[in-house]
Protein backbone atom coordinates (compact mmCIF):
# COMPACT_ATOMS: atom_id res chain seq x y z
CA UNK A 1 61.92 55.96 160.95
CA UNK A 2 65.05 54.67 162.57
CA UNK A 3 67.43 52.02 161.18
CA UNK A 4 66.32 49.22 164.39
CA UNK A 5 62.54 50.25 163.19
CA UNK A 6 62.96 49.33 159.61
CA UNK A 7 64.65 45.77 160.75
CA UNK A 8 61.78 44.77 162.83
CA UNK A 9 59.59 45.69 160.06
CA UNK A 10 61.32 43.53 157.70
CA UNK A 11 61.56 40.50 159.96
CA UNK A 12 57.68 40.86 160.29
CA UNK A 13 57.19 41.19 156.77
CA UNK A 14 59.55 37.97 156.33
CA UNK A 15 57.93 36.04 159.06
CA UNK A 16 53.88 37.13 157.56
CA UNK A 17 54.58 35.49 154.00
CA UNK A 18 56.13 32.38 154.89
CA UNK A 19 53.26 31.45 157.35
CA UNK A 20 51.23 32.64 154.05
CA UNK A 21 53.52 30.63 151.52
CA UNK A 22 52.96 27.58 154.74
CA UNK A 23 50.12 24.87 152.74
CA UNK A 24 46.64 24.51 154.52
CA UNK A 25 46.49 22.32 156.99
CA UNK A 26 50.46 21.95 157.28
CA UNK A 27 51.52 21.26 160.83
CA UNK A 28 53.94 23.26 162.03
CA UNK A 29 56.17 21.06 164.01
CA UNK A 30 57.10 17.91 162.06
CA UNK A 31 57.67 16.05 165.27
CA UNK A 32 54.01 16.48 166.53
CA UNK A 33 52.88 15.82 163.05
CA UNK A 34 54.71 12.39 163.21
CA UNK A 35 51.50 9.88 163.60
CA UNK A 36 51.72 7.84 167.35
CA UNK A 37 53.14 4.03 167.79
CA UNK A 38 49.52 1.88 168.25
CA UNK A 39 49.33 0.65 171.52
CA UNK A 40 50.72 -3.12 171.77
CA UNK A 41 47.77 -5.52 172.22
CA UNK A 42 46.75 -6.12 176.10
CA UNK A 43 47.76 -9.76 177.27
CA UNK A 44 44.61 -11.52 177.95
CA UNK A 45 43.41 -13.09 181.08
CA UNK A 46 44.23 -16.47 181.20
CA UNK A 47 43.13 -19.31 183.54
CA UNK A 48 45.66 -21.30 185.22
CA UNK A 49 47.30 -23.63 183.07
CA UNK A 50 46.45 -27.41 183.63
CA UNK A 51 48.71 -28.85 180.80
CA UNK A 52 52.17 -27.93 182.02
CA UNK A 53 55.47 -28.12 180.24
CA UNK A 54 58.36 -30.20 182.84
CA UNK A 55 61.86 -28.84 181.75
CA UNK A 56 63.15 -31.68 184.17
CA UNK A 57 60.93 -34.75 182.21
CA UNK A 58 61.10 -32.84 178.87
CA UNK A 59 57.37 -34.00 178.93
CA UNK A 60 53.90 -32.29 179.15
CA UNK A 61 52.09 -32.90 182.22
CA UNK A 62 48.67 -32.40 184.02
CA UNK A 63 48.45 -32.22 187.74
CA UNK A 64 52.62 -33.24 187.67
CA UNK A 65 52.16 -36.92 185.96
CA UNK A 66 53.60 -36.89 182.29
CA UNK A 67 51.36 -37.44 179.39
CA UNK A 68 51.71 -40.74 177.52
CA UNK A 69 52.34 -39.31 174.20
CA UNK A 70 52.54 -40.71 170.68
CA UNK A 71 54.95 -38.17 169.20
CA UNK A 72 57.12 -35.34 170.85
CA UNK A 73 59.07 -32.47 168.83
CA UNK A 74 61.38 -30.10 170.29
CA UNK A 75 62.88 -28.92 167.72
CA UNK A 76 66.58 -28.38 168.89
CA UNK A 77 68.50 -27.28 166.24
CA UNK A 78 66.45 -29.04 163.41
CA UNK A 79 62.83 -28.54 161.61
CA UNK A 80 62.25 -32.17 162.50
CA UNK A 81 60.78 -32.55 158.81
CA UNK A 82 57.95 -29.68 159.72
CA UNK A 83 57.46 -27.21 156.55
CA UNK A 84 55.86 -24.33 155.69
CA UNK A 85 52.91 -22.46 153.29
CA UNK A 86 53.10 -18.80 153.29
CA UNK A 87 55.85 -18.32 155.77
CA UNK A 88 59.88 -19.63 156.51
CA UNK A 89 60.58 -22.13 159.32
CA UNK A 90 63.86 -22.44 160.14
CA UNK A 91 65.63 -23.78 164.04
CA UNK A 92 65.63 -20.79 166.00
CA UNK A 93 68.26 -20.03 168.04
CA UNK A 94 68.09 -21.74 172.07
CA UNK A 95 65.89 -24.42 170.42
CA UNK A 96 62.57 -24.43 168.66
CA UNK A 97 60.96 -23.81 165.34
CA UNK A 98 60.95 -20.30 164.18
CA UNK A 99 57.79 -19.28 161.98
CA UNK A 100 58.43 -16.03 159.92
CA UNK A 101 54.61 -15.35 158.14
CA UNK A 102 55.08 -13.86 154.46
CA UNK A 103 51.56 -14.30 152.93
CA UNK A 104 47.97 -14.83 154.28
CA UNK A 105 47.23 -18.27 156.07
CA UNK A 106 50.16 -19.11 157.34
CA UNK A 107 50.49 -23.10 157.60
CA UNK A 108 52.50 -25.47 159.29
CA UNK A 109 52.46 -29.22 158.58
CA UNK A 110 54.10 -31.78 160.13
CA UNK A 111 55.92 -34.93 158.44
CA UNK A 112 53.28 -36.87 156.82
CA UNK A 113 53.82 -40.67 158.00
CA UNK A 114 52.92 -40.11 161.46
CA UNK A 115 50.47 -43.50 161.86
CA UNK A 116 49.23 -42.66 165.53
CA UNK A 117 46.02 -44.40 167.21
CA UNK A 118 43.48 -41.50 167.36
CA UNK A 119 41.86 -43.99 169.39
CA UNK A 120 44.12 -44.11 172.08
CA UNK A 121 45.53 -40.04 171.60
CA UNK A 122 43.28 -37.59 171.26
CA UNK A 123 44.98 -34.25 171.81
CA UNK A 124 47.06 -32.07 170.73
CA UNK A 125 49.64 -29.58 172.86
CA UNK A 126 51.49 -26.68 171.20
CA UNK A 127 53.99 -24.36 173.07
CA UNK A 128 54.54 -21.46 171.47
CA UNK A 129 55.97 -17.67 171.82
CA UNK A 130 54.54 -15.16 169.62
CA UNK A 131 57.45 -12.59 168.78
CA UNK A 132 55.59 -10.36 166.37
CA UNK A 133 51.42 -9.68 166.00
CA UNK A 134 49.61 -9.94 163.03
CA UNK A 135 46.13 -8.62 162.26
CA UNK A 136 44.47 -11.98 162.31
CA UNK A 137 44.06 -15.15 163.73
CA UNK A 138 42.80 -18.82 163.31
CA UNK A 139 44.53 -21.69 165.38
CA UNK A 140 42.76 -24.37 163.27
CA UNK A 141 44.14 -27.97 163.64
CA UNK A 142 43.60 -30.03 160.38
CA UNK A 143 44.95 -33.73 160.13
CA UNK A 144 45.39 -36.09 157.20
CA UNK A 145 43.57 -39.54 157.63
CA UNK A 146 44.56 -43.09 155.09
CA UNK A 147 40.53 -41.98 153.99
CA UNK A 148 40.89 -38.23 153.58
CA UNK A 149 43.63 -35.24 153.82
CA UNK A 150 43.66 -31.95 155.03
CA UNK A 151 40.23 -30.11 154.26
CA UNK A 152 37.67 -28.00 156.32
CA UNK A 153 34.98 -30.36 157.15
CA UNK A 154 37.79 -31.92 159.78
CA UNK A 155 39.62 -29.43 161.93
CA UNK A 156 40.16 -28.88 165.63
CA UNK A 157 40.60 -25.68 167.82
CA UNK A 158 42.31 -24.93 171.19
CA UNK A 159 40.58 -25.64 174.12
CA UNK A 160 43.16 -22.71 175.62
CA UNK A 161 46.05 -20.61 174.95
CA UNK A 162 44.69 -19.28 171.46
CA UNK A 163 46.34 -16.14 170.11
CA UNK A 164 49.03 -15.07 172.30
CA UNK A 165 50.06 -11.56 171.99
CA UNK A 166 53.60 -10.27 171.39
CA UNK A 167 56.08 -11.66 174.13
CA UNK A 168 53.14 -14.46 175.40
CA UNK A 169 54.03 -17.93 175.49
CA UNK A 170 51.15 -20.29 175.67
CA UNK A 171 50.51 -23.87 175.58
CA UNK A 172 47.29 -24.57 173.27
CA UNK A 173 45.60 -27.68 174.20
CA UNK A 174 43.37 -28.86 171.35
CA UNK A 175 41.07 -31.74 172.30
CA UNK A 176 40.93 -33.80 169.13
CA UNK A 177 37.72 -36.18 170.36
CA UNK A 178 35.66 -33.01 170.18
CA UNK A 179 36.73 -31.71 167.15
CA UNK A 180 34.85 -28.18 165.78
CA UNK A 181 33.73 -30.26 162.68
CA UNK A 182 34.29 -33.72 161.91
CA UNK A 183 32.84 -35.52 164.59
CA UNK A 184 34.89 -38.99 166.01
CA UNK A 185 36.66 -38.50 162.94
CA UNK A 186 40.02 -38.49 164.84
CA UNK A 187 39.14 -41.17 167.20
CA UNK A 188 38.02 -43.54 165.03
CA UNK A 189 40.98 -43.15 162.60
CA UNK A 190 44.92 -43.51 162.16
CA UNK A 191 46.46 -40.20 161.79
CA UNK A 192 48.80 -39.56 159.36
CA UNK A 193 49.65 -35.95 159.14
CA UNK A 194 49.07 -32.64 161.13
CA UNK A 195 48.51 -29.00 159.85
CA UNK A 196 48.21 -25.80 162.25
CA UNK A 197 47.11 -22.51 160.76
CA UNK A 198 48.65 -19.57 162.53
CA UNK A 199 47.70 -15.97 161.58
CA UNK A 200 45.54 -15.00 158.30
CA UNK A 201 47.38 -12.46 157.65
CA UNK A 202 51.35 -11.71 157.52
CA UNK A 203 53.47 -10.24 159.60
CA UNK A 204 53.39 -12.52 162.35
CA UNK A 205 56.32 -14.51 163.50
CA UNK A 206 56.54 -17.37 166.09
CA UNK A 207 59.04 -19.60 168.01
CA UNK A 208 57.22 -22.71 168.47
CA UNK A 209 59.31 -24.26 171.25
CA UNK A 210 57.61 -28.25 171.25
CA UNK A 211 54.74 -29.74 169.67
CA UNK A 212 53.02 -33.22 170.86
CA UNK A 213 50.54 -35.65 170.27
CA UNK A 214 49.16 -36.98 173.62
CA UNK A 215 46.47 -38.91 175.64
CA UNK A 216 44.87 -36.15 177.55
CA UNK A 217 42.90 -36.83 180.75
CA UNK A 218 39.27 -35.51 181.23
CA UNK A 219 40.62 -32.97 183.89
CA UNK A 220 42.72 -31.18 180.83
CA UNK A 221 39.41 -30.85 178.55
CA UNK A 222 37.02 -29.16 181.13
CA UNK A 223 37.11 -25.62 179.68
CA UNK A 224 34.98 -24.82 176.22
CA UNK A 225 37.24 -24.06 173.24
CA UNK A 226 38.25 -20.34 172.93
């Protein structure tokens, strides 16, 4: 046997045992072993907003007249008083309230001496970007009342704009006279405080760019809660 004939017979040998000293089921290119990115969530089909935000007004409108409104935050360059359960809030950066989720149910309150007519404002309007998802959501709208404070036999949820996926700004528009439990509670009492639930779970982060308390027409509440 030649010299070039007992090479290639020892780079076989070499190449047989360490596929043989290779683990079951071991892939054999790291790179295709590497697990795939999951697919970002599609953006949902949304109907046409009818509560609008008016840079010009710095006002919510429907059909281009500005809601009277009780309270306004736009959070530009402050928390306004708003804190947090379960997550940071801080200004973001460009204006608005960044929400960083670190724990499950992720809260945000408002100040809690609002004293608005729920009588004379029954909604709610939140503008809000999602910047990073999180496995679950709730949107739930609790309020604090001179007779009771924030528990689950009185909560809202949006009428629209629920859940936004990564890079989705929305406007949720809760109608608080048709509340998912707690009948007129709203209407027939002064609120005092506000609470929205974001995600269940953390990982989620928002910017929520204005929050309000407003009369809404009967054109702005036509759609069933989502």
């Amino acid at each position: 046997m030649t010299v070039r004939s007992n090479l290639l017979l020892a780079a076989a040998v070499c190449l047989f045992v360490a596929a043989c000293d290779k683990p079951k089921g071991a892939p054999a290119d790291p790179v295709a072993a590497t697990p795939a990115a999951e697919p970002a969530r599609p953006a949902p089909v949304r109907p046409a907003e009818l509560v609008k935000w008016d840079e010009s007004s710095g006002r919510f409108t429907v059909d281009g007249t500005v809601l009277k409104t009780a309270h306004l935050w736009r959070f530009d360059g402050s928390t306004e008083g708003f804190v947090a359960a379960s997550a940071q809030v801080e200004p973001a950066r460009g204006g608005g309230l960044r929400v960083v989720e670190q724990a499950i149910d992720t809260i945000v309150r408002s100040p809690q001496n609002l004293a608005i007519e729920g009588g004379r404002y029954n909604g709610v309007v939140v503008r809000l970007t999602r910047e990073k998802e999180a496995s679950e959501w709730d949107g739930s709208l609790f309020f604090s009342t001179p007779a009771h404070g924030e528990t689950s036999g009185f909560f809202g949820k949006p009428l629209r704009g629920a859940d936004p996926v990564a890079g989705e700004t929305t406007i949720m528009v809760y109608d608080m006279a048709k509340l998912r439990k707690g009948g007129g509670d709203w209407t027939a009492s002064t609120i005092t405080g506000l609470r929205l639930d974001l995600d269940d779970q953390p990982g989620g982060q928002f910017v929520i760019h204005q929050i309000a308390v407003v009369a809404l027409p009967a054109s702005a509440t036509l759609r069933p809660p989502q």
